[in-house]
N, C-alpha and C. Protein backbone atom coordinates (compact mmCIF):
# COMPACT_ATOMS: atom_id res chain seq x y z
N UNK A 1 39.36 17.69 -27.59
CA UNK A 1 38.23 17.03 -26.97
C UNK A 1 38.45 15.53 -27.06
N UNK A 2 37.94 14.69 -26.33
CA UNK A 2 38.40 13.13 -26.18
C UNK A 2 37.11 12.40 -25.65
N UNK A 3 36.47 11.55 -26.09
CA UNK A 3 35.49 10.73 -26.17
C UNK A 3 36.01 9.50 -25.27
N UNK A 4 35.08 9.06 -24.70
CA UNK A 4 35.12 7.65 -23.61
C UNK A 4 33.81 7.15 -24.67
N UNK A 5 34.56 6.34 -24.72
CA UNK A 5 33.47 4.72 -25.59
C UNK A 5 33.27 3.77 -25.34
N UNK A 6 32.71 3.63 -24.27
CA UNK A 6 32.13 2.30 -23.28
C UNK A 6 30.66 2.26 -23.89
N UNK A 7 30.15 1.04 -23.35
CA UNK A 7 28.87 0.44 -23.60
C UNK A 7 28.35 0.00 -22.16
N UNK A 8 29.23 -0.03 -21.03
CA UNK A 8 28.88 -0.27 -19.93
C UNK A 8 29.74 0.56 -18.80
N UNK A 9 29.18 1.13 -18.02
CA UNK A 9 29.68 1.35 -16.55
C UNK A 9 29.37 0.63 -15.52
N UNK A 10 30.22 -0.13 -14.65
CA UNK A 10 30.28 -0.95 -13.71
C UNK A 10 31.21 -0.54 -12.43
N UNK A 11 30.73 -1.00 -11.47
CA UNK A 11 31.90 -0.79 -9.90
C UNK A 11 32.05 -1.71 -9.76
N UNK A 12 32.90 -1.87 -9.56
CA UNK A 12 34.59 -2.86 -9.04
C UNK A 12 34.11 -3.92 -9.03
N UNK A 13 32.77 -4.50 -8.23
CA UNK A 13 32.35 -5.60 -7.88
C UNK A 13 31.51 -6.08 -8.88
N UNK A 14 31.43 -5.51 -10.12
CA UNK A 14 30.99 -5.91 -11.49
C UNK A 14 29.49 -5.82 -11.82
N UNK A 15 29.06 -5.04 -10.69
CA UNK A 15 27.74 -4.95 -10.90
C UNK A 15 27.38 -3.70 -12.17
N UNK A 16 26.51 -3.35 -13.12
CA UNK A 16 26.20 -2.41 -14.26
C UNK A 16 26.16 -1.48 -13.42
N UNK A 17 26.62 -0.28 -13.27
CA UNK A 17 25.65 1.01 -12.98
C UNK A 17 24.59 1.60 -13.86
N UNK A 18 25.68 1.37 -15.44
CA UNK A 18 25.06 2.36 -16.10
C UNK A 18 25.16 1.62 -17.65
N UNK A 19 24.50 1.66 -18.42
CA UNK A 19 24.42 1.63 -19.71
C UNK A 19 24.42 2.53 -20.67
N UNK A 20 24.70 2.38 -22.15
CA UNK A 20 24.39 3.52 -22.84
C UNK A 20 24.20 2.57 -24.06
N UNK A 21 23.26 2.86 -24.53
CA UNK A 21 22.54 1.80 -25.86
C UNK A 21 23.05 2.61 -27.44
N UNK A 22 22.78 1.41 -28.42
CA UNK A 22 23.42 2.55 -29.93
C UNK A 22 22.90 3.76 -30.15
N UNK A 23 21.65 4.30 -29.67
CA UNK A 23 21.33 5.73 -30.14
C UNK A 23 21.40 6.61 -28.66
N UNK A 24 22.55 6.32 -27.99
CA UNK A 24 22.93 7.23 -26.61
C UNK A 24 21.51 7.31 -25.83
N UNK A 25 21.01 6.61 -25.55
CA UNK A 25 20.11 6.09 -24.52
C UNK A 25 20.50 6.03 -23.12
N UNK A 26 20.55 6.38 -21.93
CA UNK A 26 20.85 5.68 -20.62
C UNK A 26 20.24 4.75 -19.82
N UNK A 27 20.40 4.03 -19.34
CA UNK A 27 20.05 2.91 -18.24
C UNK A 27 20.53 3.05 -17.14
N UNK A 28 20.09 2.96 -16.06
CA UNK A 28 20.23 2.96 -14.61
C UNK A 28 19.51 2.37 -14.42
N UNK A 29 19.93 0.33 -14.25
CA UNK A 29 19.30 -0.58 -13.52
C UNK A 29 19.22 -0.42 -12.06
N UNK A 30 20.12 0.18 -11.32
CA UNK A 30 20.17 0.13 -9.48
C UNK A 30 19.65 1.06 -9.20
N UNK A 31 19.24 2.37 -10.16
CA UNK A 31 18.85 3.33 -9.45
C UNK A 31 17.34 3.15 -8.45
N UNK A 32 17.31 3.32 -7.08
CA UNK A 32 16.42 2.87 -6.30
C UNK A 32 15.03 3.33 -6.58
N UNK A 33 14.34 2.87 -6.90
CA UNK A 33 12.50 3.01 -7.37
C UNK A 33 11.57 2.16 -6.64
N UNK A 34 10.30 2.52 -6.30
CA UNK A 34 9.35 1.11 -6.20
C UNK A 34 7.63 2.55 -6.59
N UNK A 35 7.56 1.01 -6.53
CA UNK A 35 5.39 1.47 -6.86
C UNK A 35 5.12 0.69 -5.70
N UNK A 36 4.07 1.06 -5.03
CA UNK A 36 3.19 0.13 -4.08
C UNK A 36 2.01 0.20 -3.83
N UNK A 37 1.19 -1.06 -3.87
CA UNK A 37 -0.38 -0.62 -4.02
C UNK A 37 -1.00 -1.70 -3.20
N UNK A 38 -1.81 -1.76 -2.69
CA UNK A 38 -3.03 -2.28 -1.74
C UNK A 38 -3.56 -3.30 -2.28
N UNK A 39 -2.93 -5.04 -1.72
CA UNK A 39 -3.10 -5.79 -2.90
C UNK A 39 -4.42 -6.35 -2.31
N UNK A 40 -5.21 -6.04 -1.56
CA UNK A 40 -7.07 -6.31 -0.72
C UNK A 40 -7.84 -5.74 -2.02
N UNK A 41 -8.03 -6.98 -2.07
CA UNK A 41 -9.55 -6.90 -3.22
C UNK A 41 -11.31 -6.45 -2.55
N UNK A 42 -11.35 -6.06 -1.17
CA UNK A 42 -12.33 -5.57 -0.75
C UNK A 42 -12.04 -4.34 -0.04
N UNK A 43 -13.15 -3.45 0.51
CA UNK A 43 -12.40 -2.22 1.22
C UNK A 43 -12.00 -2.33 2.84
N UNK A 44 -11.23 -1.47 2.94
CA UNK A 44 -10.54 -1.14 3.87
C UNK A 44 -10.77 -0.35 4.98
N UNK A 45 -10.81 -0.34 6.07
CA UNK A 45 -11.44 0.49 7.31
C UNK A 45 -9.82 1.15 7.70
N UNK A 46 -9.74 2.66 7.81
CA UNK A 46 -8.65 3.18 8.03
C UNK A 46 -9.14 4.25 9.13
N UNK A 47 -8.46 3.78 10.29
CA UNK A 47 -8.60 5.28 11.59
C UNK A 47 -7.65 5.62 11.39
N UNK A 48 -7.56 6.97 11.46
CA UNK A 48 -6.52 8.09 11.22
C UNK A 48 -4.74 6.94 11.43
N UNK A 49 -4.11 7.42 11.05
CA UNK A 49 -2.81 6.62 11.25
C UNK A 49 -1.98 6.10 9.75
N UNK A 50 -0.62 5.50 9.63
CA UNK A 50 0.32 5.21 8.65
C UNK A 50 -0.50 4.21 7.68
N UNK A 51 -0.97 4.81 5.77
CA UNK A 51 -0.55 3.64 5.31
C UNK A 51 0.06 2.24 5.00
N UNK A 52 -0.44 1.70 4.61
CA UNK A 52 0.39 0.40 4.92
C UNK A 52 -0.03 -0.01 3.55
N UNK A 53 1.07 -0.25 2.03
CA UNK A 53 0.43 -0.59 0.64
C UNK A 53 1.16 -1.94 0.78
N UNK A 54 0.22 -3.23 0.59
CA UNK A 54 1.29 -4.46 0.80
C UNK A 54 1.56 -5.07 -0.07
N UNK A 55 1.68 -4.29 -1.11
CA UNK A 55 2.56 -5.34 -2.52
C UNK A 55 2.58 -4.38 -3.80
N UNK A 56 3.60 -4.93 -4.31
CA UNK A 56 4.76 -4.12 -5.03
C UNK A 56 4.66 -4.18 -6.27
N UNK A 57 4.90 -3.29 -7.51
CA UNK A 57 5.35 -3.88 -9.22
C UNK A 57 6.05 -3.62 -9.26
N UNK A 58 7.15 -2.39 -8.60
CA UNK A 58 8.61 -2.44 -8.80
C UNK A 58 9.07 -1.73 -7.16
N UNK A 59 10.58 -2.54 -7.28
CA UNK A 59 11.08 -2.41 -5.81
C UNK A 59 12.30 -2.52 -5.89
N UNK A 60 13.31 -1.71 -6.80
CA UNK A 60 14.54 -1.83 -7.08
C UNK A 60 15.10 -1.17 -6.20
N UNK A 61 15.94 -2.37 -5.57
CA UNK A 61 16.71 -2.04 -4.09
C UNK A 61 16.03 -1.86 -3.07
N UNK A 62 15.30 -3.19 -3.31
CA UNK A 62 14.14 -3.20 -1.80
C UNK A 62 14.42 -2.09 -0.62
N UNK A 63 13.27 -0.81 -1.46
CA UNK A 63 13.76 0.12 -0.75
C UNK A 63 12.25 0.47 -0.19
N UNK A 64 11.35 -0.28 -0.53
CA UNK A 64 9.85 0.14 -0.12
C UNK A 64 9.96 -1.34 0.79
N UNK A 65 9.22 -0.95 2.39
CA UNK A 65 8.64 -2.32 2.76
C UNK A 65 7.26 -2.62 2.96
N UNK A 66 7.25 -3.47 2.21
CA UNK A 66 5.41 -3.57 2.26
C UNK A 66 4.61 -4.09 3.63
N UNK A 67 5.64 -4.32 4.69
CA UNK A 67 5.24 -4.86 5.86
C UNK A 67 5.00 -4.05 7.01
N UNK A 68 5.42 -2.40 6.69
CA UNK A 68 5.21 -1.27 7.60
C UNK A 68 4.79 0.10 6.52
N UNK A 69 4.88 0.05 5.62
CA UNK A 69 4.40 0.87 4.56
C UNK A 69 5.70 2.06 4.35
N UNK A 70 7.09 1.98 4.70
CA UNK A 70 7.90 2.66 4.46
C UNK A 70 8.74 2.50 3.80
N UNK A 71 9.46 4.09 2.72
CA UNK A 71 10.47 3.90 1.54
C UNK A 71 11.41 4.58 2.31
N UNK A 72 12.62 3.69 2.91
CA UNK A 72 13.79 4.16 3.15
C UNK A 72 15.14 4.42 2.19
N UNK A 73 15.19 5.44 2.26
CA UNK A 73 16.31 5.75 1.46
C UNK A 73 17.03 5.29 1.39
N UNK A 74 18.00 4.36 0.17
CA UNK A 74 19.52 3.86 0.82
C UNK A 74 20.71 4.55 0.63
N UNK A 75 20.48 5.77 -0.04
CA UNK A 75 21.74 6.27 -0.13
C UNK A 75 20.98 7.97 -0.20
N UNK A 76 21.78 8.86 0.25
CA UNK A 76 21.25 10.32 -0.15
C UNK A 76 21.61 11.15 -1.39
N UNK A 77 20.20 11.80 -1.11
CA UNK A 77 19.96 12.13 -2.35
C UNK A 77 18.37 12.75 -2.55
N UNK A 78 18.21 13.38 -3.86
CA UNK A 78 16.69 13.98 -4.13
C UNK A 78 15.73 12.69 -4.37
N UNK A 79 14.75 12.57 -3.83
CA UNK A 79 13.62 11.79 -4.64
C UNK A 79 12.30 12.17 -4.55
N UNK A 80 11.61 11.91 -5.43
CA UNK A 80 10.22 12.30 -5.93
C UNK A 80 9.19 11.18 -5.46
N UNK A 81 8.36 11.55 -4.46
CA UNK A 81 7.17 10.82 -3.89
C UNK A 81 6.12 11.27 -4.12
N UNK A 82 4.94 10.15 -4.39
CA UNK A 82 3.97 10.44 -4.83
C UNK A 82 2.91 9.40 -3.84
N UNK A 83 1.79 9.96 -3.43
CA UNK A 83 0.53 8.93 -3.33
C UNK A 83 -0.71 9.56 -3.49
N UNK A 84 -1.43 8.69 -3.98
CA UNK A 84 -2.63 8.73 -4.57
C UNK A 84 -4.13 7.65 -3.65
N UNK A 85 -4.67 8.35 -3.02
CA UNK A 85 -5.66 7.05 -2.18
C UNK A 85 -7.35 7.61 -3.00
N UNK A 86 -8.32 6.91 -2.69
CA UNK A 86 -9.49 6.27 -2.98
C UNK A 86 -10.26 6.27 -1.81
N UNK A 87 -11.27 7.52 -1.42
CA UNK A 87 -11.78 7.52 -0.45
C UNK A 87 -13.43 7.59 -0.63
N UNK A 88 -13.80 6.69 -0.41
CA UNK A 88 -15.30 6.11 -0.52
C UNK A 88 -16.30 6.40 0.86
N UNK A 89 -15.96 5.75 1.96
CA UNK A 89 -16.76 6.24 3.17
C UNK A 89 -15.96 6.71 4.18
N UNK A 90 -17.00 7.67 4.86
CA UNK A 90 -16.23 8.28 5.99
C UNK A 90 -16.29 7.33 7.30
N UNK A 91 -16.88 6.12 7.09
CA UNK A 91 -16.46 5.13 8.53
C UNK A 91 -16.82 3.78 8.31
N UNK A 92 -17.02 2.94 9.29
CA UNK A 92 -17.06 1.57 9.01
C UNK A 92 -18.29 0.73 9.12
N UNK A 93 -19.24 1.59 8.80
CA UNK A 93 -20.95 1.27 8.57
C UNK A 93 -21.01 1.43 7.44
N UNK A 94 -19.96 2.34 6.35
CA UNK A 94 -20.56 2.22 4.83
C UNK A 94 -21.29 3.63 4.53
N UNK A 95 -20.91 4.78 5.13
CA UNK A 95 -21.51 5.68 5.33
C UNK A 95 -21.02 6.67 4.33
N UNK A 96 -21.10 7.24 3.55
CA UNK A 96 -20.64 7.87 2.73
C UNK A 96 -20.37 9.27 3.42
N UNK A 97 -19.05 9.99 2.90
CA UNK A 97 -19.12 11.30 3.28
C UNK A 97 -20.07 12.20 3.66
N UNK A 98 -20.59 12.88 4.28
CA UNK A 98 -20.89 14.41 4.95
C UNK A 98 -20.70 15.53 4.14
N UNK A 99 -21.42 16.22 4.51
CA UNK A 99 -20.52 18.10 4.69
C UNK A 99 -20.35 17.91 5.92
N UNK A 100 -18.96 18.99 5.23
CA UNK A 100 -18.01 19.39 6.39
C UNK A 100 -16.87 18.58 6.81
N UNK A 101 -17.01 16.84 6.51
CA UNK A 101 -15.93 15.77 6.73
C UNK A 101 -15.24 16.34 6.08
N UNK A 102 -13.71 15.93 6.56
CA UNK A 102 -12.36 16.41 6.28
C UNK A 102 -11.57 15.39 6.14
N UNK A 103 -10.85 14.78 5.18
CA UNK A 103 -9.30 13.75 4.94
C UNK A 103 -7.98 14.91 4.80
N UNK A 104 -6.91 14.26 4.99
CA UNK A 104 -5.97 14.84 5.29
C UNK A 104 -4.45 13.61 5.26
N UNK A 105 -4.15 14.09 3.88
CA UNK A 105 -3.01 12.77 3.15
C UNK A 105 -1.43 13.53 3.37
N UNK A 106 -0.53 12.78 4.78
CA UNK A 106 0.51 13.78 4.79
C UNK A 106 1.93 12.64 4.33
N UNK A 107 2.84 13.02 3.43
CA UNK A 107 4.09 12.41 3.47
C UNK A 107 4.85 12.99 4.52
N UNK A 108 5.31 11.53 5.30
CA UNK A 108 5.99 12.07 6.45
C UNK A 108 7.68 11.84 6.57
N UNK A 109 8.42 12.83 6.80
CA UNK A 109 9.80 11.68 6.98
C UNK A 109 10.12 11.32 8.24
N UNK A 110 10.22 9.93 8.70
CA UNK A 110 10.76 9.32 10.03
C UNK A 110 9.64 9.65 10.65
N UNK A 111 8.49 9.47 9.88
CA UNK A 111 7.39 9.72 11.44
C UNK A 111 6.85 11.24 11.91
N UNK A 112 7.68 12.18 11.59
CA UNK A 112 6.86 13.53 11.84
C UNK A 112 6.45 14.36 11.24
N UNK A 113 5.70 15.36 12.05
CA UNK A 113 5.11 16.27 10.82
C UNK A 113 5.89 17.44 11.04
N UNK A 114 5.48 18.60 10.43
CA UNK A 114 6.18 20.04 10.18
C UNK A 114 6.12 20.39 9.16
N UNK A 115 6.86 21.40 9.09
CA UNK A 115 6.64 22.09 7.38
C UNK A 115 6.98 21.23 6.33
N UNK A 116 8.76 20.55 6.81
CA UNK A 116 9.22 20.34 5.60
C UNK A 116 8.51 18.55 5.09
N UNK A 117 7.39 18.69 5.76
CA UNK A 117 6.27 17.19 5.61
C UNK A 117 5.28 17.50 5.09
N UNK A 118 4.97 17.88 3.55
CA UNK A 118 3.86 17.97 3.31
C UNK A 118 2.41 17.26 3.53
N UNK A 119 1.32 18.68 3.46
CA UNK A 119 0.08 17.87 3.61
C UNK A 119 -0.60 18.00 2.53
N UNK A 120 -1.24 17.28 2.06
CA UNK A 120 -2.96 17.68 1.28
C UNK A 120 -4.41 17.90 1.82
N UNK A 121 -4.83 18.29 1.80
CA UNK A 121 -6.14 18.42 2.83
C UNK A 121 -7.56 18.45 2.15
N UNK A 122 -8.66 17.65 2.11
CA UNK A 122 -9.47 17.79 1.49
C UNK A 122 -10.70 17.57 2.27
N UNK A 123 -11.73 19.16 2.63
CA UNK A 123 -13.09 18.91 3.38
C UNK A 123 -13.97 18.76 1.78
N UNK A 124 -14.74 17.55 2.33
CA UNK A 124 -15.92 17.17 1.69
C UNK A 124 -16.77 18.06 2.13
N UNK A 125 -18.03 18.60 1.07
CA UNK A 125 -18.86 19.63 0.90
C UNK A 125 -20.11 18.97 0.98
N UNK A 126 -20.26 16.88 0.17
CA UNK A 126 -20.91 16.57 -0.38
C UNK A 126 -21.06 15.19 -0.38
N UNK A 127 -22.51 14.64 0.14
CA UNK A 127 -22.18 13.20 -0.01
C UNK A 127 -21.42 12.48 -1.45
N UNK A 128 -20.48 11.93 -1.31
CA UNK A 128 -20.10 11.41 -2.25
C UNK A 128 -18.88 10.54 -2.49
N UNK A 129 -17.84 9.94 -3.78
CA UNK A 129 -16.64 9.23 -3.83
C UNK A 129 -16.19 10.12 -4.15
N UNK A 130 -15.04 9.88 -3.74
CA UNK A 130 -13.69 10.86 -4.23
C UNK A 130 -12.02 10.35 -4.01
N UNK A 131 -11.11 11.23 -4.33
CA UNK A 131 -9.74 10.66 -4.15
C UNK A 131 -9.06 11.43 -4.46
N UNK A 132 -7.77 11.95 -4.21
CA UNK A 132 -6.46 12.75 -3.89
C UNK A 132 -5.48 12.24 -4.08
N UNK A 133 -4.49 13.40 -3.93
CA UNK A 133 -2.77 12.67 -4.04
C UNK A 133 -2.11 13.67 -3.82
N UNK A 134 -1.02 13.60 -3.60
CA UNK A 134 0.23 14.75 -3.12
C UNK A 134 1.48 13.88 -3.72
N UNK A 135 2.28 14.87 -4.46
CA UNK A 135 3.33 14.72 -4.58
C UNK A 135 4.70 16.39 -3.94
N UNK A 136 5.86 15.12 -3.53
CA UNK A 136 6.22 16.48 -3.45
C UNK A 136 8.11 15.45 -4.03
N UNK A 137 9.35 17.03 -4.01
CA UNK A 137 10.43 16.09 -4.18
C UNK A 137 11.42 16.30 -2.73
N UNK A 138 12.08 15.55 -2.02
CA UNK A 138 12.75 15.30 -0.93
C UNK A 138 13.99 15.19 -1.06
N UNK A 139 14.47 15.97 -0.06
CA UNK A 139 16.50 15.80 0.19
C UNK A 139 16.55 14.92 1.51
N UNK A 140 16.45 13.34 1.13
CA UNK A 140 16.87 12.63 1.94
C UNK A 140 18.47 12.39 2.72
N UNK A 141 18.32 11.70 3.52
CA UNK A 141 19.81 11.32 4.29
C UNK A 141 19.57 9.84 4.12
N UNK A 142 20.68 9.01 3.69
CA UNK A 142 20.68 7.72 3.69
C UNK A 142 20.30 7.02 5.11
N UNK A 143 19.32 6.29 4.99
CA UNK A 143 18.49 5.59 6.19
C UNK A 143 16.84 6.31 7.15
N UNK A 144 16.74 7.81 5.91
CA UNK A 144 15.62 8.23 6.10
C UNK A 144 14.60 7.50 5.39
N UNK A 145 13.20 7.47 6.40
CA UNK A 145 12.17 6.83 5.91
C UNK A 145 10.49 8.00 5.28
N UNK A 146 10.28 7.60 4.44
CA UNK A 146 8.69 8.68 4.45
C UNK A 146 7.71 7.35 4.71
N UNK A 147 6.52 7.56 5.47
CA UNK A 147 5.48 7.12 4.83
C UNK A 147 4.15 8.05 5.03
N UNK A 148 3.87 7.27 3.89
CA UNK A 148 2.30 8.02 3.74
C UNK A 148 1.17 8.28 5.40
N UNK A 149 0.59 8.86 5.66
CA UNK A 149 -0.48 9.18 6.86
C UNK A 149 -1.12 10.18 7.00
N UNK A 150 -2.35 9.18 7.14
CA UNK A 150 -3.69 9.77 6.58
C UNK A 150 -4.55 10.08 7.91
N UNK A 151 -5.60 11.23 8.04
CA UNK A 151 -6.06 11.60 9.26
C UNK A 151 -7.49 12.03 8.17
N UNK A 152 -8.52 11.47 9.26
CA UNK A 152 -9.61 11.93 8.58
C UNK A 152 -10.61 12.51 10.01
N UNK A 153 -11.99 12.66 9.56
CA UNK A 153 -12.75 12.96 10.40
C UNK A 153 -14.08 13.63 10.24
N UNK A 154 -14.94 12.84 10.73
CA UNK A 154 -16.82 12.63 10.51
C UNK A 154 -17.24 13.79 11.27
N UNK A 155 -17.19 15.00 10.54
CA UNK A 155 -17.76 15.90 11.57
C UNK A 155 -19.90 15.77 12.17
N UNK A 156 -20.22 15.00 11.03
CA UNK A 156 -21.49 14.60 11.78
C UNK A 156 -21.67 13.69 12.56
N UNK A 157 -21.18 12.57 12.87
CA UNK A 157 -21.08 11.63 13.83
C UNK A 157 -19.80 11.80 14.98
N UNK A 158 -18.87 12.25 14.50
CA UNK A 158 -17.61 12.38 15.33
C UNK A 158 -17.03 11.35 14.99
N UNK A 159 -16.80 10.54 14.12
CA UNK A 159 -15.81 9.25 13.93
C UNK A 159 -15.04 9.86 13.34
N UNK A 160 -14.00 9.24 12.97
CA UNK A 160 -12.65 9.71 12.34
C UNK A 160 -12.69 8.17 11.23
N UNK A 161 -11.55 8.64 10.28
CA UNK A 161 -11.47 7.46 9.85
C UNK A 161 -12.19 7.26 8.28
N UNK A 162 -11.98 6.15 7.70
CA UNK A 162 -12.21 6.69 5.77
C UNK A 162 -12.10 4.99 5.69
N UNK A 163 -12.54 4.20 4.72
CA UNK A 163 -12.54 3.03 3.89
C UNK A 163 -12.39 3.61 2.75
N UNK A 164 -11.90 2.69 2.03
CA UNK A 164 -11.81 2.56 0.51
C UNK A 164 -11.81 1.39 0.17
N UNK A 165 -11.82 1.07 -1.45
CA UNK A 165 -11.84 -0.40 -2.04
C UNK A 165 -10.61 -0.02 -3.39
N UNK A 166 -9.82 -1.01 -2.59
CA UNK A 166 -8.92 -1.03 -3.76
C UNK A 166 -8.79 -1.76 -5.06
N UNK A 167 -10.23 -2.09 -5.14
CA UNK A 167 -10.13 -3.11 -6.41
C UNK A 167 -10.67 -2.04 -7.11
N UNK A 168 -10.73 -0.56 -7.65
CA UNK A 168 -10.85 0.51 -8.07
C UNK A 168 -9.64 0.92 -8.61
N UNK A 169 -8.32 0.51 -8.22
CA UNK A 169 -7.20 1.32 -8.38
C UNK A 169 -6.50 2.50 -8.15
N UNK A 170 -7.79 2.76 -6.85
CA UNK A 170 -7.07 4.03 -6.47
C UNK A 170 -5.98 4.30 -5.80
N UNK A 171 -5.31 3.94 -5.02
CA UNK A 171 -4.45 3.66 -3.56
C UNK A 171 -2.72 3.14 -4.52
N UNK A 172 -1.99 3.90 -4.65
CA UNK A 172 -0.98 3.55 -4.80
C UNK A 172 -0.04 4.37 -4.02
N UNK A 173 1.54 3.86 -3.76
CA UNK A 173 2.70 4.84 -3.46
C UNK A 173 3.59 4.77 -3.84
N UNK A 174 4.88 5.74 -4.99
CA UNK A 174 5.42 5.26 -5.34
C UNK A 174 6.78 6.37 -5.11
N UNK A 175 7.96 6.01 -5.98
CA UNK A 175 8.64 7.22 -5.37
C UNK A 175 10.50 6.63 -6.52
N UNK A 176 11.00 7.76 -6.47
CA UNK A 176 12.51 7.44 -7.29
C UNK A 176 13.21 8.26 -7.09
N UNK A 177 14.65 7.83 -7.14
CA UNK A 177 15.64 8.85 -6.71
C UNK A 177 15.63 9.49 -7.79
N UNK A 178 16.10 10.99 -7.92
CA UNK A 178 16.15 11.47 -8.72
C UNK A 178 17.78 11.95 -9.38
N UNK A 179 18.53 11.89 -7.98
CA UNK A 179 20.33 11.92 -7.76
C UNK A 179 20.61 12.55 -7.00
């Protein structure tokens, strides 16, 4: 048996891949990650259509853009996505949910839906606040994108559409390769 005793793994161009600390710890600084959350300190009027979270706490390998709300993959591989939203009214009078209103939180890749695009689906029973999340894990292709998109709908008025306030902390998206 034969042991390799490095303290660092690096490619050619000297960048770290990998670390290993005194009590066999690993590090993976490049491995691609971000969080993204809704940096509007008041709420938000959303008609059915793509999240958009515009600012970041981590974004290793600017792989989230906060300017269209999408995490493109840069290299393939499994990764684990998650979002979590904060849904307060069902429209833009301040109206609180219904019975019978319906939200509907889908991760999409490149824009479409289908099976392999999960949904979450949640009809309100009850005036009230509430909030959701879906996670699922993905076999990307390098230069595939997910983003979050959300579809709602006021079955007593007929509006579509949900606000939230993100100074609550509800509304994040985040996501990591997994390899």
């Amino acid at each position: 048996m034969s042991n390799l005793l490095v303290q660092n793994i690096k490619h050619t161009n000297n960048t770290t891949a990998q670390t290993i600390d005194s009590t066999g710890r690993i590090l993976t600084p490049a491995r691609p990650c971000f969080s993204a959350y809704r940096n509007t300190t008041s709420g938000t009027y959303y008609d059915s259509g793509d999240l958009v979270f515009d600012a970041t706490t981590v974004n290793v390998g600017s792989c989230y853009d906060t300017s269209n709300g999408r995490f493109t993959a840069p290299i393939t591989g499994a990764y684990s996505l998650s979002c979590v939203i904060g849904v307060i009214y069902d429209d833009s009078s301040g109206t609180q949910f219904g019975a019978n209103d319906w939200v509907q939180l889908q991760l999409k890749i490149n824009g479409s839906s289908g099976l392999l695009n999960p949904k979450q689906y949640l009809r309100v029973n009850a005036t009230f606040e509430t909030g959701f999340s879906i996670s699922h894990v993905f076999q990307l292709t390098a230069g595939d994108y997910v983003i979050a998109h959300i579809r709602a709908n006021d079955t007593d008025s007929g509006n579509g559409g949900f606000a939230y306030d993100s100074s609550t902390g509800f509304m994040h998206y985040s996501g990591f390769l997994i390899g």
